[in-house]
Protein backbone atom coordinates (compact mmCIF):
# COMPACT_ATOMS: atom_id res chain seq x y z
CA UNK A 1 -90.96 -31.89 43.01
CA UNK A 2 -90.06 -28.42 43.65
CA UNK A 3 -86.30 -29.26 44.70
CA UNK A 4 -85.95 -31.47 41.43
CA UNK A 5 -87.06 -29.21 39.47
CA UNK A 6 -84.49 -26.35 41.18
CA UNK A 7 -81.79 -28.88 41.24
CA UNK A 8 -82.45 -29.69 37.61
CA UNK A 9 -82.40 -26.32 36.89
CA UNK A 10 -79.38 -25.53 38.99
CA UNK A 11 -77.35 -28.14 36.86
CA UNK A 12 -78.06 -26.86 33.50
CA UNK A 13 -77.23 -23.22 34.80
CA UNK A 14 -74.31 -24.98 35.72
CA UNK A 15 -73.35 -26.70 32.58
CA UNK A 16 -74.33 -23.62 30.30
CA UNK A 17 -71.62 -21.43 32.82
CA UNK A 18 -68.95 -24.40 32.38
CA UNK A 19 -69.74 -24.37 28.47
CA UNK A 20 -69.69 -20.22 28.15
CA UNK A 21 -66.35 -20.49 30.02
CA UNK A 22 -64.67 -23.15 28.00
CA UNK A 23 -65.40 -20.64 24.69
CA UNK A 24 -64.20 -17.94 26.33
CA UNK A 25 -60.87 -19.61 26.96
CA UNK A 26 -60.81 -21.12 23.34
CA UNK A 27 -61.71 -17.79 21.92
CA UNK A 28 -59.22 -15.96 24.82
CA UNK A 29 -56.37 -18.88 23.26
CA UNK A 30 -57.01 -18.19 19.52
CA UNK A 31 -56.81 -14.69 19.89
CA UNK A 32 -53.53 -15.00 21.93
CA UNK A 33 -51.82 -17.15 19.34
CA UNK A 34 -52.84 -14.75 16.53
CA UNK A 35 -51.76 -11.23 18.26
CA UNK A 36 -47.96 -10.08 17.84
CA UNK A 37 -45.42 -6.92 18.32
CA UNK A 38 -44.72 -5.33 15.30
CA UNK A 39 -40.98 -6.54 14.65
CA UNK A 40 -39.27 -6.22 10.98
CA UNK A 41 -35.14 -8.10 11.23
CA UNK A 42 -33.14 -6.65 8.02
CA UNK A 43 -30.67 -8.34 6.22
CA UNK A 44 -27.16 -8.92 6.67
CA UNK A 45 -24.29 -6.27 5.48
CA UNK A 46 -20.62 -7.45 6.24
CA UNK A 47 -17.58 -5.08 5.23
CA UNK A 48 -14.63 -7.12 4.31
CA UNK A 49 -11.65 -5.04 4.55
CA UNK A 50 -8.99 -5.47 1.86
CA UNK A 51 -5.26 -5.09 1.99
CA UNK A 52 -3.27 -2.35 0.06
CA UNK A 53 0.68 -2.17 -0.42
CA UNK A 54 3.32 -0.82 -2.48
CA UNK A 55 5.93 -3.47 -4.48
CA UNK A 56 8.84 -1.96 -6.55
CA UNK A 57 11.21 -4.00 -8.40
CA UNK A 58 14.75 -2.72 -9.34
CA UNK A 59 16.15 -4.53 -12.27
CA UNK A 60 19.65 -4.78 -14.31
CA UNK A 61 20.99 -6.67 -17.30
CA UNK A 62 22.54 -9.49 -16.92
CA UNK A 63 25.38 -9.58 -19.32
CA UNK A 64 26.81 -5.74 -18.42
CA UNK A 65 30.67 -5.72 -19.68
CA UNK A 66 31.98 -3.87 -16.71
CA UNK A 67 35.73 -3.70 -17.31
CA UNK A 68 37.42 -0.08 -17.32
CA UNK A 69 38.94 1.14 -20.44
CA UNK A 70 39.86 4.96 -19.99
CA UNK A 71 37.49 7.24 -22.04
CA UNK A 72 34.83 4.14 -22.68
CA UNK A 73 31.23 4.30 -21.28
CA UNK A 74 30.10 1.09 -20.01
CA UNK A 75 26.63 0.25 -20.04
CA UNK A 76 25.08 0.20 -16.29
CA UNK A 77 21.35 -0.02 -16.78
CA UNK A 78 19.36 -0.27 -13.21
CA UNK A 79 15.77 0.61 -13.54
CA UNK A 80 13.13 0.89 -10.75
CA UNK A 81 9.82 0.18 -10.67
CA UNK A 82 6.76 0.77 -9.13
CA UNK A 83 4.24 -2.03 -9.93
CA UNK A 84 0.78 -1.87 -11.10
CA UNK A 85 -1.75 -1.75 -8.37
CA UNK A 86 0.39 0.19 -5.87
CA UNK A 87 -0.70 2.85 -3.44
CA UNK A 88 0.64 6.22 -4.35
CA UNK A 89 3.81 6.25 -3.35
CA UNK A 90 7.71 8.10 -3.30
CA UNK A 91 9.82 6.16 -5.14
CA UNK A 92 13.65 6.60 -3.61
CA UNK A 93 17.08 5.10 -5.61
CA UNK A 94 20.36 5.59 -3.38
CA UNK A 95 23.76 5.59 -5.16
CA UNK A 96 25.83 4.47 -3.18
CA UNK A 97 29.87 4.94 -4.08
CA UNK A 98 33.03 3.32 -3.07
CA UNK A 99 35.44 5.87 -1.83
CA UNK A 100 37.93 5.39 -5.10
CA UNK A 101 35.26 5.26 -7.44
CA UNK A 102 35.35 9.07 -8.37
CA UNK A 103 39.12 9.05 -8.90
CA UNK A 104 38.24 6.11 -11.78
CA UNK A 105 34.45 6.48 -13.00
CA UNK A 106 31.31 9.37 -13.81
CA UNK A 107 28.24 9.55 -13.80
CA UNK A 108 25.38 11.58 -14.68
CA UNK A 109 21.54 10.96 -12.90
CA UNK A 110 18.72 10.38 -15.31
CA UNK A 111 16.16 12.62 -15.92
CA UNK A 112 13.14 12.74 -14.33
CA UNK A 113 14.52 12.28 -10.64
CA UNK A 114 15.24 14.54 -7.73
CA UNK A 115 17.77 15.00 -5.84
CA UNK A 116 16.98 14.25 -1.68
CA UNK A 117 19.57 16.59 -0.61
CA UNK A 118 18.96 16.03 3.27
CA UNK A 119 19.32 12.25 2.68
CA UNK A 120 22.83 12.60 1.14
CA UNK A 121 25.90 11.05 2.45
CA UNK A 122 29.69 11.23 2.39
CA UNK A 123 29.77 8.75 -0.52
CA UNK A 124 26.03 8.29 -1.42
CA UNK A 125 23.06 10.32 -2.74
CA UNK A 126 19.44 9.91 -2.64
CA UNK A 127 16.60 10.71 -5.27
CA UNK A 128 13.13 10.08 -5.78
CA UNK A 129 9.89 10.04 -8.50
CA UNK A 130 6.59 11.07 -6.86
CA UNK A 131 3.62 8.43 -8.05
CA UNK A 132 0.49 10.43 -7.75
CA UNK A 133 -2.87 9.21 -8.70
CA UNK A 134 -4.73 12.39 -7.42
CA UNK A 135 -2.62 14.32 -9.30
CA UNK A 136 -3.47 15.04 -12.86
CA UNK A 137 0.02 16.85 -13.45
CA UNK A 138 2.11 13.76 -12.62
CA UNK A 139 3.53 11.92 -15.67
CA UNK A 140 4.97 9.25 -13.28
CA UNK A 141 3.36 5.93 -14.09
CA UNK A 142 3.30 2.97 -12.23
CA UNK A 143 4.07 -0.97 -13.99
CA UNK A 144 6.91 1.56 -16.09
CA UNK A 145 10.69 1.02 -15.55
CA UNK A 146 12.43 4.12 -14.91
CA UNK A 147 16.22 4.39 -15.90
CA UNK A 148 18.43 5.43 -13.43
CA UNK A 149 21.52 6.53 -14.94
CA UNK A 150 21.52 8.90 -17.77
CA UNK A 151 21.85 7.02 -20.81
CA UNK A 152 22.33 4.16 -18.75
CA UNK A 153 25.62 4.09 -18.90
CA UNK A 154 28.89 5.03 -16.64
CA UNK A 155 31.89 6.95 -18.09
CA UNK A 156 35.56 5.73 -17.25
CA UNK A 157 37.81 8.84 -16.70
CA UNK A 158 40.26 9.39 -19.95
CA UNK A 159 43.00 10.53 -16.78
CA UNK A 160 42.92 7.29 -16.04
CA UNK A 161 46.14 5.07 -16.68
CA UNK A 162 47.41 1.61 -16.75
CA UNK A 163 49.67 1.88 -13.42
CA UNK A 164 45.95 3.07 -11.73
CA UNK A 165 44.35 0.29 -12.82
CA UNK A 166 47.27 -2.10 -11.30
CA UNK A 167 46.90 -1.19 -8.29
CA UNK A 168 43.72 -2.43 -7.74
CA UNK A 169 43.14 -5.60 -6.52
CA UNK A 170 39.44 -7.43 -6.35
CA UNK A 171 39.35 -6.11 -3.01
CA UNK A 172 39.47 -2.34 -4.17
CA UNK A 173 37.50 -1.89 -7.54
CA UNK A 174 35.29 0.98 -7.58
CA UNK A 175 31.92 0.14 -7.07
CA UNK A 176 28.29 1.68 -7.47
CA UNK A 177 25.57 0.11 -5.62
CA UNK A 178 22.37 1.21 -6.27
CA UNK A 179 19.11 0.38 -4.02
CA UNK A 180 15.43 0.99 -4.75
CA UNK A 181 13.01 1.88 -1.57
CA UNK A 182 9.48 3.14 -1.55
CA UNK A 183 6.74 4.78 0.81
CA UNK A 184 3.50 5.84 0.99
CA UNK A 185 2.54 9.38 -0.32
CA UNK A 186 -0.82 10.23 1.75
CA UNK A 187 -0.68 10.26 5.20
CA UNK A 188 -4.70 10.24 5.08
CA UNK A 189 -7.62 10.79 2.68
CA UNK A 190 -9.12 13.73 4.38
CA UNK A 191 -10.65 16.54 2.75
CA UNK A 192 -10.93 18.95 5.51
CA UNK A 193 -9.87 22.43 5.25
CA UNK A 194 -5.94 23.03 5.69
CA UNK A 195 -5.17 19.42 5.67
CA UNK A 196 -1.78 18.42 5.58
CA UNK A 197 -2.28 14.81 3.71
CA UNK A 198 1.45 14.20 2.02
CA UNK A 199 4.38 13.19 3.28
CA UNK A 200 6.99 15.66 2.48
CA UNK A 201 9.64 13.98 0.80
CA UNK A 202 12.37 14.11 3.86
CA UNK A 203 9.67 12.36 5.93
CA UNK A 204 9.01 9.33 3.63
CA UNK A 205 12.79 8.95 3.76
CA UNK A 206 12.87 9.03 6.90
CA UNK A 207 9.82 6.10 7.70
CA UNK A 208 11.59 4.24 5.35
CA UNK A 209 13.10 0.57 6.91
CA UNK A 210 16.95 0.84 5.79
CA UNK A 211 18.83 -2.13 6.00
């Protein structure tokens, strides 16, 4: 009786251990399931990067009269542009001359632009408007059309005389060609001490594609 009652014993020792291990590993699971690292994920940011440019437009009239009467002006009305939205820019007009047309035609620049005199050639000259944003001294305005030519006109010589005229054929009247370019001002945005940020005007000339 004494061994059944051990072995009785013995098994519900047995079964209590199995039972206290069994919530030990359901209490051991739950608690696993429920513990975590601290851990925080923020949101998103993406920087889209835009595009800048500059766009000019250089513009005439269509229905110019160009034929020479000594002593007449003659209407010649370019005008160049630097549109609205633009970076800051130099805007550049070259003038460029047939080799006769001095003997038969004048000229006089409009106000407003500068001569480039490092830029000049044996029969054309360069000037330029500065477009200046930062600047609140700089009456240059972009989306406005800026005459070229003083009055914008041309002036046939009064020296000139019929026999002159003759002699040219379609192959040798004076001409004026005029051609609008542009470039950036800034060469960066920063503010540190003794920074040299503009193009001087020579070097903007200088960047800029020529055809």
């Amino acid at each position: 009786m004494s061994n059944g009652k051990f072995a009785k014993r013995k098994g519900v020792a047995t079964k209590m251990m199995f039972m206290i291990l069994a919530v030990v590993l359901i209490v051991g699971i739950s608690i696993g399931g429920t513990l975590a690292w601290l851990t925080a994920t923020s949101g998103p940011v993406t920087n889209t990067f835009t595009t800048s440019d500059i766009e000019i437009t250089l513009a005439e009239s269509d229905d110019l009269d160009l034929k020479m009467v000594p002593g007449y002006t003659i209407t010649k009305d370019p005008k160049a542009t630097v549109e609205a939205g633009s970076e800051d820019c130099y805007l550049f007009v070259k003038l460029e001359k047939s080799t006769n047309f001095d003997d038969f035609m004048t000229y006089t620049i409009a106000s407003g632009w500068t001569e480039l005199t490092s830029a000049a050639g044996t029969n054309y000259k360069v000037y330029y408007r500065v477009f200046d944003s930062k600047d609140s001294t700089n009456t240059n305005a972009q989306g406005t059309a800026y005459s070229i030519l003083e009055d914008d006109q041309v002036t046939v010589k009064s020296t000139v005389t019929k026999a002159d005229m003759k002699a040219l054929s379609a192959a040798t009247y004076p001409t004026l060609t005029v051609t609008a370019y542009a470039s950036q001002l800034y060469k960066s945005n920063s503010t540190a001490a003794g920074a040299v940020n503009k193009f001087t005007p020579a070097e903007a000339w200088d960047i800029v594609p020529k055809a």
